[in-house]
Protein backbone atom coordinates (compact mmCIF):
# COMPACT_ATOMS: atom_id res chain seq x y z
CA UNK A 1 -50.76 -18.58 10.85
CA UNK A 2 -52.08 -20.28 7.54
CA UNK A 3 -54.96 -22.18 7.53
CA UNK A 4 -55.14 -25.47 5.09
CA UNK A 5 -57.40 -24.04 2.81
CA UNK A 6 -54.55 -21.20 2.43
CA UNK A 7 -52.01 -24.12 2.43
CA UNK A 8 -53.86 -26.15 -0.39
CA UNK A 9 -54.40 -22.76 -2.39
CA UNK A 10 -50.27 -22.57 -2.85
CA UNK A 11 -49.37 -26.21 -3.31
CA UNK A 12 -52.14 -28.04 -5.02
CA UNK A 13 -51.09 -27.99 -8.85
CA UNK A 14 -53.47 -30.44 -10.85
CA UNK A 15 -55.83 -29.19 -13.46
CA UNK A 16 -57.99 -26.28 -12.50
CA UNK A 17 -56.40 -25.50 -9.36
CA UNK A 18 -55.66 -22.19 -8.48
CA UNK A 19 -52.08 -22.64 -8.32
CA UNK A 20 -51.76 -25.05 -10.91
CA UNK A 21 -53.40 -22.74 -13.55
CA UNK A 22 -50.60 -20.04 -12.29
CA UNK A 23 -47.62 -22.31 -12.95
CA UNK A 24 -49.20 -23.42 -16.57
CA UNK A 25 -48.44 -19.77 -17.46
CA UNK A 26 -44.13 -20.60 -17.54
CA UNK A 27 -42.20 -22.79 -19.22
CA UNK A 28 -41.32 -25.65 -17.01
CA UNK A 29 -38.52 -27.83 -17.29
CA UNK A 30 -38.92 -31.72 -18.11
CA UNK A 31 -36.19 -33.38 -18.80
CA UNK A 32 -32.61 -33.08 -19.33
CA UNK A 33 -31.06 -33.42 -22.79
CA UNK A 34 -29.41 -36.24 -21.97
CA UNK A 35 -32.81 -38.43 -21.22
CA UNK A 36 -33.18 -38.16 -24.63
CA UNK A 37 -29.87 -39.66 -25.80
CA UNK A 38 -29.51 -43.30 -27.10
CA UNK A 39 -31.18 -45.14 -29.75
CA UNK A 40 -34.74 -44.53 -28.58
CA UNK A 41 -35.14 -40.96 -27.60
CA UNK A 42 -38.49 -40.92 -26.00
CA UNK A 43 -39.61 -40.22 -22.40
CA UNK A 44 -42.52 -40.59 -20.15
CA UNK A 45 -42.86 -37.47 -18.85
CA UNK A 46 -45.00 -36.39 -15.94
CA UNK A 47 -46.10 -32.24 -15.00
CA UNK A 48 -48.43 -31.05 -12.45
CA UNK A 49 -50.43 -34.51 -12.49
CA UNK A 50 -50.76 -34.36 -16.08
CA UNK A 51 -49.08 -36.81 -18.24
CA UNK A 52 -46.99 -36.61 -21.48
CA UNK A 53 -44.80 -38.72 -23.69
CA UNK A 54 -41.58 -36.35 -24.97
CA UNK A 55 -39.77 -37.32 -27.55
CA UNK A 56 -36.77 -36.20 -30.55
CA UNK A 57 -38.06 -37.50 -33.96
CA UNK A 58 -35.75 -38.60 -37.15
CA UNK A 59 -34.81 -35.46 -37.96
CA UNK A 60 -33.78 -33.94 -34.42
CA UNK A 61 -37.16 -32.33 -33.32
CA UNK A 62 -38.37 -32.20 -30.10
CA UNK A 63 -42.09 -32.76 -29.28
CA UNK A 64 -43.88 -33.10 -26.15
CA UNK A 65 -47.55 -34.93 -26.99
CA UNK A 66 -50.67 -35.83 -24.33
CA UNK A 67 -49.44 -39.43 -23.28
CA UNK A 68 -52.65 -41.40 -24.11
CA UNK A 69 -53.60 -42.16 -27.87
CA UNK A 70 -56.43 -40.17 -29.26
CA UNK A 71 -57.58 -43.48 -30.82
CA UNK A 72 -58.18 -45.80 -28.48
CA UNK A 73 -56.53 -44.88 -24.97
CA UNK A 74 -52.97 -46.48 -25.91
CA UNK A 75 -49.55 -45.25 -24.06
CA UNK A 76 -47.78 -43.46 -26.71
CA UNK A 77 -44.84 -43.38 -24.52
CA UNK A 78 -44.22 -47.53 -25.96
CA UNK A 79 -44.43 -45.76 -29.59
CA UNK A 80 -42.42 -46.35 -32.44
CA UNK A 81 -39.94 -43.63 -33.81
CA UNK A 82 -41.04 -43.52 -37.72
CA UNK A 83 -41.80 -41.81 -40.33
CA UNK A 84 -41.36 -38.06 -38.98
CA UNK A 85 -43.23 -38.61 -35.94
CA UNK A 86 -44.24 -40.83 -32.94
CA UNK A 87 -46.39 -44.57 -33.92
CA UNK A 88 -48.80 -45.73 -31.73
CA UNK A 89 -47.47 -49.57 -31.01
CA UNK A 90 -51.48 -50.77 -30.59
CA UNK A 91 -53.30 -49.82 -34.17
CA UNK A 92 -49.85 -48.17 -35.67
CA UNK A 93 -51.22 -44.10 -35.52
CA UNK A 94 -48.91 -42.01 -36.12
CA UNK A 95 -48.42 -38.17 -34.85
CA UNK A 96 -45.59 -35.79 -35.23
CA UNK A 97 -44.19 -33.06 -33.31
CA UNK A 98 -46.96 -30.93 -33.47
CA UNK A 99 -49.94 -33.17 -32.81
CA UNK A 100 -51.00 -33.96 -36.37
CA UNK A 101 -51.96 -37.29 -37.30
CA UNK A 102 -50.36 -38.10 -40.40
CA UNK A 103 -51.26 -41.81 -40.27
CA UNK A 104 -54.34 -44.28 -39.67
CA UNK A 105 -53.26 -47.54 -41.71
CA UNK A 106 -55.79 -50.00 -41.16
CA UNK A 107 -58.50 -47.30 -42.18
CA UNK A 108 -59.80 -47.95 -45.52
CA UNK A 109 -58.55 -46.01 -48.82
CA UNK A 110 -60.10 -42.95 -49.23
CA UNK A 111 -60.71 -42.15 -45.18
CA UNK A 112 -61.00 -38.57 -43.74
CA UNK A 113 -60.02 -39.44 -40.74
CA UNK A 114 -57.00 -39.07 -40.16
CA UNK A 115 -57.17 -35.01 -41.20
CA UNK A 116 -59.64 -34.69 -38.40
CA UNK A 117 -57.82 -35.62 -35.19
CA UNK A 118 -55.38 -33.41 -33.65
CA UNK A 119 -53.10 -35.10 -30.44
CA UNK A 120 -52.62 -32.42 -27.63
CA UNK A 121 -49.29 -30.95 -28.20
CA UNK A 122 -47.27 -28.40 -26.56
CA UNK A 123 -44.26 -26.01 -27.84
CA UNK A 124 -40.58 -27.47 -26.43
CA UNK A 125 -37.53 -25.74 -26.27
CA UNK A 126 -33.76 -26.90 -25.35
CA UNK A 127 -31.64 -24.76 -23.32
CA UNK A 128 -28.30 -25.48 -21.91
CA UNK A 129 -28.85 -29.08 -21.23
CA UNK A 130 -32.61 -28.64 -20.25
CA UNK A 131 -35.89 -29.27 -21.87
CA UNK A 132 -38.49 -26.77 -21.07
CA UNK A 133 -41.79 -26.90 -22.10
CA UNK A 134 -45.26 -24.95 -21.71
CA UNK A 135 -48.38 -26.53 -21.16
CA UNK A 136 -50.28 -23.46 -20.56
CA UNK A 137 -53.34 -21.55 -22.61
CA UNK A 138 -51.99 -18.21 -24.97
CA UNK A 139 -48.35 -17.46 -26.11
CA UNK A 140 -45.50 -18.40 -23.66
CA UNK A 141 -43.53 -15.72 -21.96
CA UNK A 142 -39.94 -14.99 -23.25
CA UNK A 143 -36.91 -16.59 -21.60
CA UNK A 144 -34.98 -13.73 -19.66
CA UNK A 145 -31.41 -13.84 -20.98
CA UNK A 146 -29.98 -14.90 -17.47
CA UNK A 147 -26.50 -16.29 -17.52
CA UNK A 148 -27.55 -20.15 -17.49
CA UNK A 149 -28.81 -19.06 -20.68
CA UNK A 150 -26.43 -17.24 -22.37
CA UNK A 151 -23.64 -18.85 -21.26
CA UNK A 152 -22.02 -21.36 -24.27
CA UNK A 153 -22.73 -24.70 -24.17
CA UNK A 154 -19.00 -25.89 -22.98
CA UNK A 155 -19.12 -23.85 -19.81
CA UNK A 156 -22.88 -25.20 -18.41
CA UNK A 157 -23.92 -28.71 -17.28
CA UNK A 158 -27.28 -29.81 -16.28
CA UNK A 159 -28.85 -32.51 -14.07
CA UNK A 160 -32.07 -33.53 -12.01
CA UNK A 161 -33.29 -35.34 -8.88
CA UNK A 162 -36.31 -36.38 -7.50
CA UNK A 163 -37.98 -35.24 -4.30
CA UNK A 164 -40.73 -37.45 -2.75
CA UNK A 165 -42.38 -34.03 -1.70
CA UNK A 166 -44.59 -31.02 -2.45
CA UNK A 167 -42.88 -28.52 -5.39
CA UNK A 168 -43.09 -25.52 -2.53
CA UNK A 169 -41.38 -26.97 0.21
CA UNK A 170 -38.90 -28.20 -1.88
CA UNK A 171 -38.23 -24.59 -2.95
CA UNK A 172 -38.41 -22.67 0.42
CA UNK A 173 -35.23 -24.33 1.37
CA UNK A 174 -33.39 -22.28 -1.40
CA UNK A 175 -35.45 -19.00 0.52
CA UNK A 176 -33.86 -20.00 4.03
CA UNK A 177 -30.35 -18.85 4.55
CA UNK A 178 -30.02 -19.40 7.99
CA UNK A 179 -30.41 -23.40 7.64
CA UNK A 180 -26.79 -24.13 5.96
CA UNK A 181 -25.25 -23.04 9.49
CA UNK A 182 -26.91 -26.36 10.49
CA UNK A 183 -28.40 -28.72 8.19
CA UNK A 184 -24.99 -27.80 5.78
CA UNK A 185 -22.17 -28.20 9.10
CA UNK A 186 -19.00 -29.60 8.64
CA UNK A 187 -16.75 -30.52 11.38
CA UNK A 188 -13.18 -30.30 9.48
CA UNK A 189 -12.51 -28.12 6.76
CA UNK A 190 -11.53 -29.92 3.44
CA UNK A 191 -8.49 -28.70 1.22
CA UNK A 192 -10.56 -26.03 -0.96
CA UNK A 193 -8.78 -26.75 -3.91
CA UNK A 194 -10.39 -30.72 -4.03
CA UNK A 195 -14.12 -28.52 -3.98
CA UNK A 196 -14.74 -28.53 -7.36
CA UNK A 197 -17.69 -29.76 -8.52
CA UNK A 198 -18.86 -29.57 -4.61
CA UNK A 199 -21.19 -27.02 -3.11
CA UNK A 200 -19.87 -25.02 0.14
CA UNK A 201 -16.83 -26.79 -0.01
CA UNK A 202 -14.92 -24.51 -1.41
CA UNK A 203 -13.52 -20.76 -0.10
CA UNK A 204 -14.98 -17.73 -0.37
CA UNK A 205 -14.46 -15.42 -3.45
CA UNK A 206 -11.47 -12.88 -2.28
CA UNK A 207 -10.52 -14.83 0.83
CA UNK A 208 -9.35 -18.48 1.24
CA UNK A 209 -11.61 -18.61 3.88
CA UNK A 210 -13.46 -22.21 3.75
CA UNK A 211 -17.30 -21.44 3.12
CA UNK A 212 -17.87 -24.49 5.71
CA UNK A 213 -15.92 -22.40 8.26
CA UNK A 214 -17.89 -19.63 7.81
CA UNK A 215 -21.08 -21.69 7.90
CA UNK A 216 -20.43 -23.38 11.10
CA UNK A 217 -18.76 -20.28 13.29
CA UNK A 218 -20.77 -17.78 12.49
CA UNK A 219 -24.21 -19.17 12.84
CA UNK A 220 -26.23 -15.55 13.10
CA UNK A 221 -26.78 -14.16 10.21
CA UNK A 222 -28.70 -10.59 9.06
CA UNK A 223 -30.59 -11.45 6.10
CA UNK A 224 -31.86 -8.81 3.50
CA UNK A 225 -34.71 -9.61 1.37
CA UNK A 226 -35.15 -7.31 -1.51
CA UNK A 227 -38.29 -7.05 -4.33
CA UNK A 228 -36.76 -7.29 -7.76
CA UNK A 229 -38.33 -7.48 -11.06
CA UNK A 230 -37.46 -11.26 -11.23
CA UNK A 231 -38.85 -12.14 -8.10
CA UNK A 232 -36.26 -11.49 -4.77
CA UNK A 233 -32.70 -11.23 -4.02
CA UNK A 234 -31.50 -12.37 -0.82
CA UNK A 235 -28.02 -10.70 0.85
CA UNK A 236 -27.19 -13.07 3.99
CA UNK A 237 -24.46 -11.05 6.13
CA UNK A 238 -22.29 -12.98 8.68
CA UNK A 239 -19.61 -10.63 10.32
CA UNK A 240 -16.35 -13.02 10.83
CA UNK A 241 -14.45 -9.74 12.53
CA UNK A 242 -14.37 -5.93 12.33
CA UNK A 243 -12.77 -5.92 8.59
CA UNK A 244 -14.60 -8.62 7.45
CA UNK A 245 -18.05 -9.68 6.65
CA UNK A 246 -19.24 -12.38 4.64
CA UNK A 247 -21.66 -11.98 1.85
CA UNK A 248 -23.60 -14.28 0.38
CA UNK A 249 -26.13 -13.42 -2.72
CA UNK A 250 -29.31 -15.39 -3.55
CA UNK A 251 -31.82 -15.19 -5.78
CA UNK A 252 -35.10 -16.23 -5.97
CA UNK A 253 -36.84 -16.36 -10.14
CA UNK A 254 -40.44 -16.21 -10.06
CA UNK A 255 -42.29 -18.32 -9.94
CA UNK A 256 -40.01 -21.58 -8.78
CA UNK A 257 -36.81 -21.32 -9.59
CA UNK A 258 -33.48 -20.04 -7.37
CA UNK A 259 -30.22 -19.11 -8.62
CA UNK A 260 -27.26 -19.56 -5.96
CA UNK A 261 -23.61 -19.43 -5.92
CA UNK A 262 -22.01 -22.60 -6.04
CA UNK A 263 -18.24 -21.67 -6.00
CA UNK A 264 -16.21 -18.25 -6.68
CA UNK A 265 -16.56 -19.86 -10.33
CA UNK A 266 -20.09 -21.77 -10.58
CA UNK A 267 -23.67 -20.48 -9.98
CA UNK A 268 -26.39 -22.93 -9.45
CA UNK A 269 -30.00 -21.76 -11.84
CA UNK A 270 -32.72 -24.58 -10.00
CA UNK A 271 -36.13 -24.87 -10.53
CA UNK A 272 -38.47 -27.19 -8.49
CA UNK A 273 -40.88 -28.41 -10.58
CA UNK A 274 -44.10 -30.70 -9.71
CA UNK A 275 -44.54 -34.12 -10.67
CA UNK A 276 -48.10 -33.70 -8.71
CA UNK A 277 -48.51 -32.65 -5.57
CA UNK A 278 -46.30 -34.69 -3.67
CA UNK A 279 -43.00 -35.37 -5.73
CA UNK A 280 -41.39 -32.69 -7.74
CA UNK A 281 -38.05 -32.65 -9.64
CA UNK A 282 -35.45 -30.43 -9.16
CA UNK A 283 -33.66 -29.08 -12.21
CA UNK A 284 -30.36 -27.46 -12.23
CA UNK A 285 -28.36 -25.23 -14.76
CA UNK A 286 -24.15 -24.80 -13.06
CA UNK A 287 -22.68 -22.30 -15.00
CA UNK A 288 -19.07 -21.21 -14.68
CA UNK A 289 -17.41 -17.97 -15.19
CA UNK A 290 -14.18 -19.21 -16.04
CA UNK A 291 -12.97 -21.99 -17.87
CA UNK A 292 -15.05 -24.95 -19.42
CA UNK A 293 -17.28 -27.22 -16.96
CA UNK A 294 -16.13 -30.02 -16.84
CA UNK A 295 -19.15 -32.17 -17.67
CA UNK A 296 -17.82 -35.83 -17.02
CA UNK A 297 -16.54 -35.24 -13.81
CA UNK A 298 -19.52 -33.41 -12.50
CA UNK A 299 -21.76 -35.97 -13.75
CA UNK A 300 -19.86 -39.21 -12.48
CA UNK A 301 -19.79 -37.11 -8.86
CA UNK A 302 -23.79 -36.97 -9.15
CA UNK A 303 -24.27 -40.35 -10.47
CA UNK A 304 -22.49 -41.56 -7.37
CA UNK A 305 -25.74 -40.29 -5.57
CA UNK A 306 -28.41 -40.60 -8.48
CA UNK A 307 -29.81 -43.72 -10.38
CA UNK A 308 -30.67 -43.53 -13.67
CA UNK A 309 -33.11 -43.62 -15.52
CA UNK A 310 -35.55 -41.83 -12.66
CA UNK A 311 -32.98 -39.97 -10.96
CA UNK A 312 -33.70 -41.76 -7.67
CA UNK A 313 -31.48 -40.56 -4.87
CA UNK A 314 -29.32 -43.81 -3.56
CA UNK A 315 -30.28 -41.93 -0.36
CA UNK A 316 -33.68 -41.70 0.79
CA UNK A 317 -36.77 -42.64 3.63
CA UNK A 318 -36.39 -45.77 2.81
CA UNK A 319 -32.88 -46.31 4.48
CA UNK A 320 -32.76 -43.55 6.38
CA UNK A 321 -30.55 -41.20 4.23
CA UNK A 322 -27.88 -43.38 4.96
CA UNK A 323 -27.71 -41.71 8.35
CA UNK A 324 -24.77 -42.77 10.22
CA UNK A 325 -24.45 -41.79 14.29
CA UNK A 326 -20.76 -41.78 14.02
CA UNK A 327 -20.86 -39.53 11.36
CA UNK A 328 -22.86 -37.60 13.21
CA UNK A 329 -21.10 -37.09 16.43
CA UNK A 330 -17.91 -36.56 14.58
CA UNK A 331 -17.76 -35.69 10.60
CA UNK A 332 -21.36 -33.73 9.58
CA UNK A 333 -24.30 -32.33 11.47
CA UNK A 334 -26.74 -34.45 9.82
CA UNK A 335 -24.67 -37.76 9.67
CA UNK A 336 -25.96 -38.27 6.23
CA UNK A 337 -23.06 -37.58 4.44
CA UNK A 338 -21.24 -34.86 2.22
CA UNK A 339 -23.96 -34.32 -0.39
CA UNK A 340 -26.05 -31.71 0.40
CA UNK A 341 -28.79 -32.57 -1.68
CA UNK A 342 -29.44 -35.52 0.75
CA UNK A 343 -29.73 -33.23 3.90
CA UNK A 344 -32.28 -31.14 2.01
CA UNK A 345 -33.78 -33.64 0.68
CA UNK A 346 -34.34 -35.10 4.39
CA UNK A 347 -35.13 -31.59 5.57
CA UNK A 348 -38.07 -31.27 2.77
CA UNK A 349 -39.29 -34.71 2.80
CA UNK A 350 -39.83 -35.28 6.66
CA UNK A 351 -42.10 -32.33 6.37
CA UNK A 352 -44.38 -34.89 5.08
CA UNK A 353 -45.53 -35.10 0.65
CA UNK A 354 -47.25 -31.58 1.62
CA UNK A 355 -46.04 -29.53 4.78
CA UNK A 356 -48.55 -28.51 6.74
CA UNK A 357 -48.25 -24.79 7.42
CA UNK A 358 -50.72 -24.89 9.78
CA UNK A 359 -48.54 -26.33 12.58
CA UNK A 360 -45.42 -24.31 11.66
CA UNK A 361 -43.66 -20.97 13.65
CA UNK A 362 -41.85 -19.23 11.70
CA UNK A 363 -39.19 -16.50 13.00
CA UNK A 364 -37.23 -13.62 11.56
CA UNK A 365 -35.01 -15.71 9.67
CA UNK A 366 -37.91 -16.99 7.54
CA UNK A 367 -38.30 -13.22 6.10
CA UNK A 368 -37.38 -14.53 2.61
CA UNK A 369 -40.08 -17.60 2.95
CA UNK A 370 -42.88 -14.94 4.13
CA UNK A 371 -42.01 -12.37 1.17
CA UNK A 372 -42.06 -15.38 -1.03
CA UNK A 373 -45.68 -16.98 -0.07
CA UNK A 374 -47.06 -13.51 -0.17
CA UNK A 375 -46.06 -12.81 -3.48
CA UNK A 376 -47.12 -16.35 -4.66
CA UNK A 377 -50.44 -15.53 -3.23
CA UNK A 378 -51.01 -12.65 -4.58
CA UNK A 379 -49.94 -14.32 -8.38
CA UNK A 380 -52.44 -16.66 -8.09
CA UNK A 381 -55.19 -13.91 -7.17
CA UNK A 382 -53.89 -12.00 -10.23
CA UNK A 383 -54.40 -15.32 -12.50
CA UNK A 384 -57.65 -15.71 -11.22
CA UNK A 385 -58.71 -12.46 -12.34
CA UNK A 386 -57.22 -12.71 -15.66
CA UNK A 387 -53.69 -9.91 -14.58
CA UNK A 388 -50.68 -9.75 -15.72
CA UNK A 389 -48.06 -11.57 -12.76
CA UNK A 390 -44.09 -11.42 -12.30
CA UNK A 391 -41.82 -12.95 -15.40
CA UNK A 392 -45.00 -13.46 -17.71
CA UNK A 393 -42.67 -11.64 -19.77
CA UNK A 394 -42.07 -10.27 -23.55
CA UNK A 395 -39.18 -10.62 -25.94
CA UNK A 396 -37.81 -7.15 -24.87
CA UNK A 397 -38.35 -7.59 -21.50
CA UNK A 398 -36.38 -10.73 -21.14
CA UNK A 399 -33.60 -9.26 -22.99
CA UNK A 400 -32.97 -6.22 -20.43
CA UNK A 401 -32.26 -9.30 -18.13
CA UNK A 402 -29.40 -10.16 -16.93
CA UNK A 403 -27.60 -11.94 -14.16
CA UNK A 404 -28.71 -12.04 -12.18
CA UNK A 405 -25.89 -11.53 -9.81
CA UNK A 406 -25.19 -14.72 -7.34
CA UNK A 407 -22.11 -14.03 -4.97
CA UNK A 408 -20.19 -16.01 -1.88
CA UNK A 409 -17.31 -14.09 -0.72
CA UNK A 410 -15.55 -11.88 2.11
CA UNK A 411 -15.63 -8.13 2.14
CA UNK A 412 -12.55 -7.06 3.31
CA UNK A 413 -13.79 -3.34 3.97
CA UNK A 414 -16.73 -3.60 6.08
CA UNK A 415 -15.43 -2.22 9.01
CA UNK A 416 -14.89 0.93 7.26
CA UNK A 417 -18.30 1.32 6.50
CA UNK A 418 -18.61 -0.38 2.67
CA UNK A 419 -21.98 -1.32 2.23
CA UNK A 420 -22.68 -5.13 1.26
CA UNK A 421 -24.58 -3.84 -2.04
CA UNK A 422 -21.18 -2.21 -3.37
CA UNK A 423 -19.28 -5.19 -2.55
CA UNK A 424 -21.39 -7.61 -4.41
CA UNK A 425 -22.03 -5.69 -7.14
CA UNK A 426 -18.24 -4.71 -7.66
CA UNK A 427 -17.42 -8.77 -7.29
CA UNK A 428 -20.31 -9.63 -9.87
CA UNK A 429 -18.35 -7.14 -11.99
CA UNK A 430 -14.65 -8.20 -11.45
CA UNK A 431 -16.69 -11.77 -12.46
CA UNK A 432 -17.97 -11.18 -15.45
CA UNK A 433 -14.61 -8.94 -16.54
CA UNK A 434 -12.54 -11.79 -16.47
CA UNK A 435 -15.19 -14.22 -18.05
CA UNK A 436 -14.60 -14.65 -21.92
CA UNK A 437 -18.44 -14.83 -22.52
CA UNK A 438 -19.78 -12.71 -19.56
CA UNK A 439 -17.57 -9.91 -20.34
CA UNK A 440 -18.49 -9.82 -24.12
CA UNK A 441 -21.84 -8.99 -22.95
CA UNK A 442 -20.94 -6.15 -20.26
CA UNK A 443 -21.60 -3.72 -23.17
CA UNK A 444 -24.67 -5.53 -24.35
């Protein structure tokens, strides 16, 4: 049982909070690339109750700045693009990417001032569609070289949504294999080869068995959970017959990120990430293995869903997830429709902003959750005494990194005795053979 001074120690992220100075050791994503498109590239951007203003300048740099003017107190997220930085549009200050002031104009000839204020700034980086950037104290850790990373620019897409929750929550549902038997149940199997773009509507890799079929028949599954040096893998078995079993392989990437299979083609890299304690962001990174993504179709299928510019779901408390009794008693489990981001984004958010643990019972199948909050815990004991924690990471640590491996498929061989580890591992190979990018780095 967890008390709710145990449950405040692992979701409370503001300033000076236990778990807030853990996740200010990572880079954290905060925006997509695309926010930044248009004639006015600059954002509003808020992280773990702090607030930011994140902008490109002329010449293509990123910079992410403290929001408020050093000056006087002014939004700088209402700034004027000029003169290689951001303008403050109340007394015309003006900072560049790195926090200098290299303008006061109505200050008279000859001032000092200017060379003596510094805006907070904060390094930025851009990769594969996302915008990650690290608010913490020392050096940032290196970015493991993890397929959404490595992976060419033409075969990953990225996009975001908002949960009106608590960041952890939001993530456990990536740690809880057991709930897409229900919350994730289809009545009728689609055509598999109309999935694309669509998670667990497609088959499994080396069967054309529909993933929803598997889902909803074979609602038992064993669930491994496994220490890694990333964090945890997860290996959900579901026997469908004495040859077969289906395996599915999950990840879960210290501190708040999953990566998931999406398709026989498409892994899913997401990381939750807190807007303050009770609405977070999810950020996600689909890479394929095979051909090209294509980027217009998967984006017009999310935008159908998504508003811009906040990517607001269409679907949320305030009309009930578009739930639908019809739908219910006939089409889905949920009766919220086919987008599963909506059913976990009900599941999460009618836990309340911040789930309280203290009511909760949790049961074998929330092994992965358990192994997860424990190792969280014990992170944030390690920052508090000044240790080193999981995927605080240097340049030749991140580049032994790989993968890591994310599979959904049938193993034909389990009845005579094939082990679910040499299955998986053998499809993650067969993958990345016939990938034109993965493969050129099997020898890496």
């Amino acid at each position: 049982m967890i008390s709710a001074e145990q449950n405040d120690f692992m979701t409370r992220v503001g300033a000076g909070t236990p778990a807030g100075q853990l996740l200010r050791r990572y880079w954290q994503p905060v925006a997509i690339s695309e926010e930044l498109q248009g004639p006015r590239p600059v954002r509003p951007v808020q992280l773990m109750g702090q607030h930011f203003v994140l902008f490109r300048d002329e010449a293509g740099k990123l910079g992410l700045l403290d929001r408020d003017c050093p000056h006087r107190g002014a939004d700088l997220a209402f700034g004027r693009l000029e003169n290689g930085g951001i303008r403050c549009a109340f007394h015309g200050w003006l900072f560049d990417a790195e926090g200098k002031c290299l303008e006061t104009p109505a200050e008279p000839p000859g001032s000092k001032l200017c060379s003596r204020i510094r805006q907070g700034a904060y390094p930025v980086v851009e990769k594969s569609g996302v915008i990650f950037a690290y608010i913490g104290e020392g050096e940032p850790p290196a970015f493991p070289e993890f397929d959404c990373f490595v992976a060419p620019g033409t075969h990953t897409f990225a996009f975001k949504g908002l949960f009106e929750c608590n960041w952890l929550q939001a993530l456990e549902v990536g740690i809880d294999p057991a709930h897409a038997s229900y919350l994730h149940r289809f009545f009728e199997d689609e055509d598999t080869s109309e999935s694309y773009g669509k998670q667990f509507r497609g088959a499994s890799a080396d069967s054309d068995l529909p993933i929803t079929k598997v889902l909803r028949e074979f609602d038992l599954p064993e669930i491994q959970v496994a220490g890694t040096d990333y964090g945890m893998r997860l290996t959900t078995l579901r026997k469908v017959s004495d040859e077969q079993t289906h395996v599915r392989v999950t990840n879960v990437v210290f501190p708040q990120a999953f990566v998931i299979p999406m398709s026989s083609e498409m892994t899913i890299s997401q990381w939750h990430v807190p807007v303050d304690d009770t609405h977070c962001y999810w950020y996600a990174i689909f890479t394929s293995f095979t051909g090209p993504v294509d980027k217009q179709q998967m984006r017009e299928q999310r935008l159908q869903l998504y508003e811009l510019p906040d990517y607001t779901s269409r679907r949320n408390k305030r009309n009930d997830y578009g739930y639908d009794v019809q739908e219910q008693l006939t089409q889905t489990y949920t009766g919220m429709g086919e987008d599963i981001n909506v059913h976990d984004q009900w599941a999460v958010e009618s836990q309340g902003p911040i789930q309280d643990r203290t009511r909760e019972h949790l049961g074998s199948t929330d092994k992965g959750i358990v192994a997860f909050r424990r190792l969280l815990v014990k992170a944030i004991e390690a920052t508090q005494q000044g240790q080193a924690v999981p995927m605080v990471i240097a340049a030749d640590q991140a580049a032994a990194m790989t993968g890591p491996p994310s599979i959904d498929g049938v193993n034909e061989t389990a009845g005579q005795g094939t082990e679910a580890e040499t299955y998986w591992r053998a499809a993650d190979r067969e993958r990345r053979v016939k990938s034109s990018w993965a493969a050129a780095r099997l020898g890496a």
